[in-house]
Protein backbone atom coordinates (compact mmCIF):
# COMPACT_ATOMS: atom_id res chain seq x y z
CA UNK A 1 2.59 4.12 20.97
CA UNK A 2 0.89 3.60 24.53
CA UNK A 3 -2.49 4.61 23.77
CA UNK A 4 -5.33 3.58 21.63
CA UNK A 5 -8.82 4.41 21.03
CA UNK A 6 -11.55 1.97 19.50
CA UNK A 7 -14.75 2.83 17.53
CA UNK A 8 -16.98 -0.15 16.71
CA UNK A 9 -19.75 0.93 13.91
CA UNK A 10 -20.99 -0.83 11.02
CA UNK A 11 -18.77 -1.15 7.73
CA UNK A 12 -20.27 1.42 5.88
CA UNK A 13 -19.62 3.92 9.09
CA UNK A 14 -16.20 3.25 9.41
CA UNK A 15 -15.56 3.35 5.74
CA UNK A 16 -17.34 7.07 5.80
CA UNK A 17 -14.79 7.80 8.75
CA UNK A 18 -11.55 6.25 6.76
CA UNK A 19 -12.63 8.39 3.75
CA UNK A 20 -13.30 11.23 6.27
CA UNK A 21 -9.67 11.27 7.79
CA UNK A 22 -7.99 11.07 4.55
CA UNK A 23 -10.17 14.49 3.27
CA UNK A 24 -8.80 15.73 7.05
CA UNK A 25 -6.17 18.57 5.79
CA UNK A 26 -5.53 19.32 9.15
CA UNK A 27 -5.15 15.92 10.66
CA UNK A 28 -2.17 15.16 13.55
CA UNK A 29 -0.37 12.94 12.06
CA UNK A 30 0.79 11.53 15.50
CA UNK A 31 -3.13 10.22 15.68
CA UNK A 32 -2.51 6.87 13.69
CA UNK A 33 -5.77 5.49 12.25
CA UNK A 34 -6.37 2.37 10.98
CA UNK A 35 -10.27 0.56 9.91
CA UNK A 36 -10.88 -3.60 10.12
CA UNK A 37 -13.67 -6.38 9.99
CA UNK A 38 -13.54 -7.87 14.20
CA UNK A 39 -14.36 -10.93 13.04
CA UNK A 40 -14.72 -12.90 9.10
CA UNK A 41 -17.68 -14.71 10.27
CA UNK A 42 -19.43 -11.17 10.95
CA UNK A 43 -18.21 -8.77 7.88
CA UNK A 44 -20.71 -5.82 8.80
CA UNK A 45 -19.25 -5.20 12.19
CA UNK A 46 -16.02 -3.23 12.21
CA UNK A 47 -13.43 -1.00 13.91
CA UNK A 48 -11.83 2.29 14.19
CA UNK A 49 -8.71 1.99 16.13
CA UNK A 50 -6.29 5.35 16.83
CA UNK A 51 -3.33 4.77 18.06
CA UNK A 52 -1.39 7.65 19.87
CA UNK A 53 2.14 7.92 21.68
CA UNK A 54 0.06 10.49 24.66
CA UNK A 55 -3.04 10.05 26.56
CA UNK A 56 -6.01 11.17 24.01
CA UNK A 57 -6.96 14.99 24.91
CA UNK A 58 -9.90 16.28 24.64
CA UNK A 59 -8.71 17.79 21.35
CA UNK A 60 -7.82 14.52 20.23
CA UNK A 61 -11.04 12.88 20.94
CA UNK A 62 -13.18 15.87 19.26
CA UNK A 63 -10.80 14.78 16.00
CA UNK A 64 -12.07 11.27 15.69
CA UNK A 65 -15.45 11.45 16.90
CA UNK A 66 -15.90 14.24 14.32
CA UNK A 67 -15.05 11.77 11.38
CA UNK A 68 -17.97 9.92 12.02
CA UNK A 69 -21.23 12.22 10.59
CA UNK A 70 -23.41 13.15 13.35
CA UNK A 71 -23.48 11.59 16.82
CA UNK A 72 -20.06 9.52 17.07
CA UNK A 73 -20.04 5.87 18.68
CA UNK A 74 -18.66 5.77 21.88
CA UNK A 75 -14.76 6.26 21.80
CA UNK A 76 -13.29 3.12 24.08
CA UNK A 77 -9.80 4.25 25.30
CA UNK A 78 -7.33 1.77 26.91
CA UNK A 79 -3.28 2.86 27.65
CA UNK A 80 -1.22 0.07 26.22
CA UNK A 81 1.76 -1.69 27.33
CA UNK A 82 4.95 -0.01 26.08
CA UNK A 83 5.48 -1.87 23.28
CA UNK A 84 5.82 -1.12 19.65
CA UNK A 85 1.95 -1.90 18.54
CA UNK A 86 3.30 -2.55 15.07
CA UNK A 87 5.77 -5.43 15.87
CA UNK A 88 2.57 -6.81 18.25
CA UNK A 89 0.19 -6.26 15.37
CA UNK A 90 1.85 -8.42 12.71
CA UNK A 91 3.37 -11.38 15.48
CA UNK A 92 2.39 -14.65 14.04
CA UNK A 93 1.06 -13.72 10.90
CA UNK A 94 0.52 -16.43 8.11
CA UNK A 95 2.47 -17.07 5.20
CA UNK A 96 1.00 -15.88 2.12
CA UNK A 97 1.10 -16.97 -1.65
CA UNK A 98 0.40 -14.35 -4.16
CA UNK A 99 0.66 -14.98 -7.81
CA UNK A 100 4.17 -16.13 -8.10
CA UNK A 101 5.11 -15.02 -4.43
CA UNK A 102 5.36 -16.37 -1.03
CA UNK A 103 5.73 -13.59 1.56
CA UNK A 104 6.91 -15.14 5.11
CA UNK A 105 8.45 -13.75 8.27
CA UNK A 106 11.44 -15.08 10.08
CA UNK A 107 9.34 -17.42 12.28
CA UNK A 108 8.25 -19.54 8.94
CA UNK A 109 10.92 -21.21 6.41
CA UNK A 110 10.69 -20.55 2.75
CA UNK A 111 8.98 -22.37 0.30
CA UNK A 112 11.72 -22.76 -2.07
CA UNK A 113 10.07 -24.32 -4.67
CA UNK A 114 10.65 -24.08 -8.19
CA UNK A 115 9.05 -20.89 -10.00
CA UNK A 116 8.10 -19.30 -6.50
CA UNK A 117 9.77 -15.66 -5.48
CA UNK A 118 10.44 -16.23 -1.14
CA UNK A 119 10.59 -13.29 1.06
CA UNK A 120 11.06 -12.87 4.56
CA UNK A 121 9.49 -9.56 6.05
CA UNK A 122 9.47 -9.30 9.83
CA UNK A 123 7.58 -7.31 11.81
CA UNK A 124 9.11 -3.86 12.02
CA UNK A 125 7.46 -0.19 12.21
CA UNK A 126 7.00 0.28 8.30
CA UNK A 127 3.73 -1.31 6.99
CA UNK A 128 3.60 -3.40 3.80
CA UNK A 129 4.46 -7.09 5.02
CA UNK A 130 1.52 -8.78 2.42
CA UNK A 131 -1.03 -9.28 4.57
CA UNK A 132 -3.16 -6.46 3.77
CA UNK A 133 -5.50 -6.73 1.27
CA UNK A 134 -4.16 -3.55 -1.67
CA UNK A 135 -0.56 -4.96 -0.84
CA UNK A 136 -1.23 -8.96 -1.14
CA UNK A 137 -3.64 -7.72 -4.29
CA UNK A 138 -0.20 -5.52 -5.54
CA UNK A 139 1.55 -8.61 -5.54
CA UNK A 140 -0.90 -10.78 -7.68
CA UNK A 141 -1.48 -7.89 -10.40
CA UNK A 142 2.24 -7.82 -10.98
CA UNK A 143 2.30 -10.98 -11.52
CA UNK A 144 -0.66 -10.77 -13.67
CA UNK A 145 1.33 -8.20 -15.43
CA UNK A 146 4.43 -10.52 -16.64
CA UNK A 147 2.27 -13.46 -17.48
CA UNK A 148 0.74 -10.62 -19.92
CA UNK A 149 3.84 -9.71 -21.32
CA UNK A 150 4.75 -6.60 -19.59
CA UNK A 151 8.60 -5.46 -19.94
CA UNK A 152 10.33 -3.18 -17.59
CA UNK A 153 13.24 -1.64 -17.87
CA UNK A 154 13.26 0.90 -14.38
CA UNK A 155 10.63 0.65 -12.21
CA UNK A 156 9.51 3.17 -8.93
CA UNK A 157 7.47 2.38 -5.79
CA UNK A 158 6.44 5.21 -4.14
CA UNK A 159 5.03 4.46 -0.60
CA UNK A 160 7.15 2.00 -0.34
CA UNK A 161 6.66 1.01 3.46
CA UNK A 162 9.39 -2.40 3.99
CA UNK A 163 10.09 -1.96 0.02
CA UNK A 164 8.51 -5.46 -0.53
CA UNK A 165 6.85 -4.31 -3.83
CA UNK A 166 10.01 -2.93 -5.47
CA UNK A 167 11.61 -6.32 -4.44
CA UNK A 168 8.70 -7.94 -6.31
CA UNK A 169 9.13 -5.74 -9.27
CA UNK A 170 13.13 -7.08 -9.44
CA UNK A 171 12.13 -10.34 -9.23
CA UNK A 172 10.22 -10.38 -11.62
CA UNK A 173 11.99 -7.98 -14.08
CA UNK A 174 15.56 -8.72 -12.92
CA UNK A 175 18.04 -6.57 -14.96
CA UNK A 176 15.27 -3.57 -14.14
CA UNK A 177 16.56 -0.51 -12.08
CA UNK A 178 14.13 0.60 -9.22
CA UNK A 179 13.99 3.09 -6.79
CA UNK A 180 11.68 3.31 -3.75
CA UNK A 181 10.37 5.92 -1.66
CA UNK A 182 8.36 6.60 1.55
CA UNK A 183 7.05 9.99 3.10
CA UNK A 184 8.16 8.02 6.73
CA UNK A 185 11.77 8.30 7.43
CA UNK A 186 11.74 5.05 9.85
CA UNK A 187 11.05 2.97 5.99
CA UNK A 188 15.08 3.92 5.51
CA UNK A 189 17.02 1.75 7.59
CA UNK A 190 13.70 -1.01 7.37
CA UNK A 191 13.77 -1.27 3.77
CA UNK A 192 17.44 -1.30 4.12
CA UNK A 193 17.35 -4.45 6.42
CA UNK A 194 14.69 -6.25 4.31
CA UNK A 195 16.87 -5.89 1.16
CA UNK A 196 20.22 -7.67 2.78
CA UNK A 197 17.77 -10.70 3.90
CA UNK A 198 16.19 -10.85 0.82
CA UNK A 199 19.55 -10.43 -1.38
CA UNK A 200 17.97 -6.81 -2.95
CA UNK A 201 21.55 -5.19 -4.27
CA UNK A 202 20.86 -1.58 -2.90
CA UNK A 203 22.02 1.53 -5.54
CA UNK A 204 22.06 2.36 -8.84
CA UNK A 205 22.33 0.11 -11.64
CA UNK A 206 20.98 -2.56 -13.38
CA UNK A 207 19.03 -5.70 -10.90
CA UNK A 208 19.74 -3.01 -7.61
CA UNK A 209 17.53 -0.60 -6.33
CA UNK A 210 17.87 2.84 -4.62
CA UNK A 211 15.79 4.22 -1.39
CA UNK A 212 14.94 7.82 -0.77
CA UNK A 213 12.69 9.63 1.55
CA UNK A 214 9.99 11.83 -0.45
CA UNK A 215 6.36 12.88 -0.02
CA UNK A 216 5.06 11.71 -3.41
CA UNK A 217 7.65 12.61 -6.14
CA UNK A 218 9.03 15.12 -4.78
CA UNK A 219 12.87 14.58 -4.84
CA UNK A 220 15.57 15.00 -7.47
CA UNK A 221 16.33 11.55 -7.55
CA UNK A 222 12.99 10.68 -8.62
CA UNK A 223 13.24 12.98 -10.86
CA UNK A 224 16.60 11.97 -12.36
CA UNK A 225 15.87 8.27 -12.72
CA UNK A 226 12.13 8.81 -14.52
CA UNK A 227 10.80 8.33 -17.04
CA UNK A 228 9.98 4.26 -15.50
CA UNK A 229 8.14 1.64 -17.30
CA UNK A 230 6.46 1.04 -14.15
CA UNK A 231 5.27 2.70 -11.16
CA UNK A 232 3.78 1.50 -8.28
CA UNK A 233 1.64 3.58 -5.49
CA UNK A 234 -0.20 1.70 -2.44
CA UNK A 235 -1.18 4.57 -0.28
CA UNK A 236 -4.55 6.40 0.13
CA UNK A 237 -7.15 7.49 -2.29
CA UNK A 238 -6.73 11.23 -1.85
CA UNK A 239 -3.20 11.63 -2.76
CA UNK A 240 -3.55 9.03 -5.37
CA UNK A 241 -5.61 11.60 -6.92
CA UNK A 242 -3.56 14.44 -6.42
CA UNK A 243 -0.73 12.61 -7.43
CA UNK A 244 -2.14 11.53 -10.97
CA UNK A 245 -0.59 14.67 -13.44
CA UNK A 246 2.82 13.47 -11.85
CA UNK A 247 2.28 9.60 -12.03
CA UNK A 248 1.34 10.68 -15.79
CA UNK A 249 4.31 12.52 -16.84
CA UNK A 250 6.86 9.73 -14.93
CA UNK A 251 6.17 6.83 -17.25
CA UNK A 252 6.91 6.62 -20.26
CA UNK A 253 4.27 6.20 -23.26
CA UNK A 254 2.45 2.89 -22.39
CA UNK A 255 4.28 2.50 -19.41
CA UNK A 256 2.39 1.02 -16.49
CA UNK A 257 1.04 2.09 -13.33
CA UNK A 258 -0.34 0.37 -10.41
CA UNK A 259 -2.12 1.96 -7.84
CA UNK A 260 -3.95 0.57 -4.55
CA UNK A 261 -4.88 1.55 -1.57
CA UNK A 262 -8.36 2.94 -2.43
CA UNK A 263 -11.70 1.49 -1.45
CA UNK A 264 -13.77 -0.01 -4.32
CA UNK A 265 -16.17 3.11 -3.54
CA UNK A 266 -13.16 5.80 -3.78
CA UNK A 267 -12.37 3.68 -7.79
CA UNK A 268 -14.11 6.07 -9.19
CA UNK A 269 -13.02 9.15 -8.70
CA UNK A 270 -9.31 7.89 -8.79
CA UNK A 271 -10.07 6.44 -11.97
CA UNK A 272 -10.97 9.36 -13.70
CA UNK A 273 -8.46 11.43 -12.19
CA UNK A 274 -6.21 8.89 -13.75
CA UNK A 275 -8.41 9.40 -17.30
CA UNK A 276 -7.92 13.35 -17.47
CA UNK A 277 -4.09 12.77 -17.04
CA UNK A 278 -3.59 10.34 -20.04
CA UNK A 279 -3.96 6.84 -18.55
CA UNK A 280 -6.56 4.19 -19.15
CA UNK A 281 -7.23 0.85 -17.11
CA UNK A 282 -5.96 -2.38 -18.36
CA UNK A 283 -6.92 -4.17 -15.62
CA UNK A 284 -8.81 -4.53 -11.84
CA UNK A 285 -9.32 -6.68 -9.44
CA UNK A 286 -11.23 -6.15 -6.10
CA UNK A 287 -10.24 -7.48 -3.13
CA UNK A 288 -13.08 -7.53 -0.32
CA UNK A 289 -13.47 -3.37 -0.15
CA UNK A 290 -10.37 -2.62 -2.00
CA UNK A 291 -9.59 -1.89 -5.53
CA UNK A 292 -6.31 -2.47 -7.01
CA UNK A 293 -6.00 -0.56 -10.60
CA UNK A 294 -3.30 -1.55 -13.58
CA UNK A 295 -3.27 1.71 -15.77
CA UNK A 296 -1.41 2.62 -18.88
CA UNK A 297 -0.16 5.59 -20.34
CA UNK A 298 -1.44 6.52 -23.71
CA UNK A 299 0.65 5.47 -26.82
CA UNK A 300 -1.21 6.10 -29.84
CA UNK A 301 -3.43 3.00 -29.45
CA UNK A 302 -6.72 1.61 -26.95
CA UNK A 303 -5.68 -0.48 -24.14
CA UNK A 304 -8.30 -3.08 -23.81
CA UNK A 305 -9.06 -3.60 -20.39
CA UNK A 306 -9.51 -6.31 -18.93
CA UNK A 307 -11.14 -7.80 -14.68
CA UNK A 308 -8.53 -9.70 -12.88
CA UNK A 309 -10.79 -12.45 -11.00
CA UNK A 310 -12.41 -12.12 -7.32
CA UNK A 311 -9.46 -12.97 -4.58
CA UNK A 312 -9.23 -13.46 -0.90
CA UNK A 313 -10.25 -10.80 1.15
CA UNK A 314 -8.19 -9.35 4.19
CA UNK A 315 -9.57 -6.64 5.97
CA UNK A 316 -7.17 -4.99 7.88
CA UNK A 317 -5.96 -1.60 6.53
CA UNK A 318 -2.51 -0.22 7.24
């Protein structure tokens, strides 16, 4: 992409504006938004950054200045070297550890330590690599999840950007079968690569997982290999929502699902979305802005729930 525009507004502003493009039924999808903090030691300030693969038109720039409510900031817009922002974006990113996992790219070594799952996920054009907040916060509910006891037999990620949290899942459940999916067809041959470095056994079976590209549930192979004991969605609040009846009828009874990718102010709504299709919280934990929900489908008895502690915050959203 060789263009980019940047917003700077308060949190609450660019939050409105996040919330704003996901309501956008109309949006170009070939405007990519994304929201962050510019700096930890001032949390208030933020971001808007659109990235674009043309010069902005005047089109373009009436589409994000009208996801801010009245009077927009001014729009900043540079042209960018021709390089893939994505790769740039995630260069030299730290190591993180997350509940049982330690998510590196190529440029650190593993920990290989007793008890600790490695990966290595390099930069690439699919998001997902840990270091956002709803996927990091993905990683320490699951393994929140075993430590409580959770079994799963087949297991789906849906959204599955570099398919890091369906390699989590089979780490952790091992004989499991998982599939993955992702609306973006460039997540194929990325998720593809990942599992061969991380020693994922890609198909069908027991301990291998399959890969398909889907807009929510929507292909027969999702179909076929439901109902799952576990399914995992980190993608936006608005198709979380829409996506609920389906999430409910793919588990089975008391099966699991774990959803991020919705602001702590979106929870809500999700939530009861969630509650009118059969499935009540076990657990949360909040992560800075973001809320990362364990659910579970009814099965004749009252899942307690439970508030998985305060964690790091990250800020950027991909």
């Amino acid at each position: 992409m060789s263009w980019k525009v940047t917003i700077f507004a308060p949190r609450d502003v660019v939050q409105a504006a996040l919330i704003a493009h996901e309501d956008a039924w109309d949006w170009d999808h070939d405007i990519v938004i994304a929201g962050s903090e510019i700096a930890e030691d001032k949390p208030e300030d933020w971001q808007l950054e659109a990235w674009l693969d043309r010069k902005p038109t005047k089109a373009d720039q009436k589409a994000i200045a009208n996801l801010f409510e009245g009077a927009a900031p001014k729009l900043n817009i540079e042209k960018l070297p021709d390089e893939d922002w994505v790769t740039l974006s995630q260069q030299g990113v730290e190591p993180i550890r997350e509940g049982v996992f330690h998510v590196h790219t190529p440029e650190y070594p593993p920990l290989a330590q007793p008890g600790v799952r490695d990966f290595v996920i390099p930069a690439s054009q699919a998001f997902g690599t840990g270091q956002h907040a709803t996927t990091a916060g993905c990683l320490a509910m699951l393994s929140h999840m075993k430590q409580q006891g959770v079994r799963v037999r087949n297991l789906a990620d849906i959204g599955t950007g570099t398919g890091l949290l369906a390699f989590a899942g089979l780490r952790l459940w091992p004989t499991a079968r998982a599939i993955a999916s992702d609306i973006d067809s460039v997540c194929g041959p990325v998720v593809a690569e990942n599992a061969t470095n991380n020693d994922v056994p890609l198909g069908d079976g027991s301990g291998r997982m399959a890969m398909v590209i889907a807009a929510g549930m929507d292909h027969p192979l999702l179909e076929a290999a439901g109902p799952y004991d576990l399914l995992i969605a980190n993608i936006l609040a608005g198709p979380l929502v829409e996506l609920a009846p389906a999430f409910a009828r793919a588990v089975v009874p008391g099966g699991s699902v774990l959803l991020a990718g919705l602001l702590e102010t979106q929870e809500a709504t999700v939530r009861a979305a969630y509650r009118k299709a059969g499935l009540r919280l076990a657990a949360r934990m909040v992560r800075g802005d973001w809320s990362i929900l364990w659910l579970r489908r009814r099965a004749g008895g009252r899942v307690r729930s439970s508030r998985v502690g305060q964690l790091p915050e990250w800020s950027k959203r991909w």
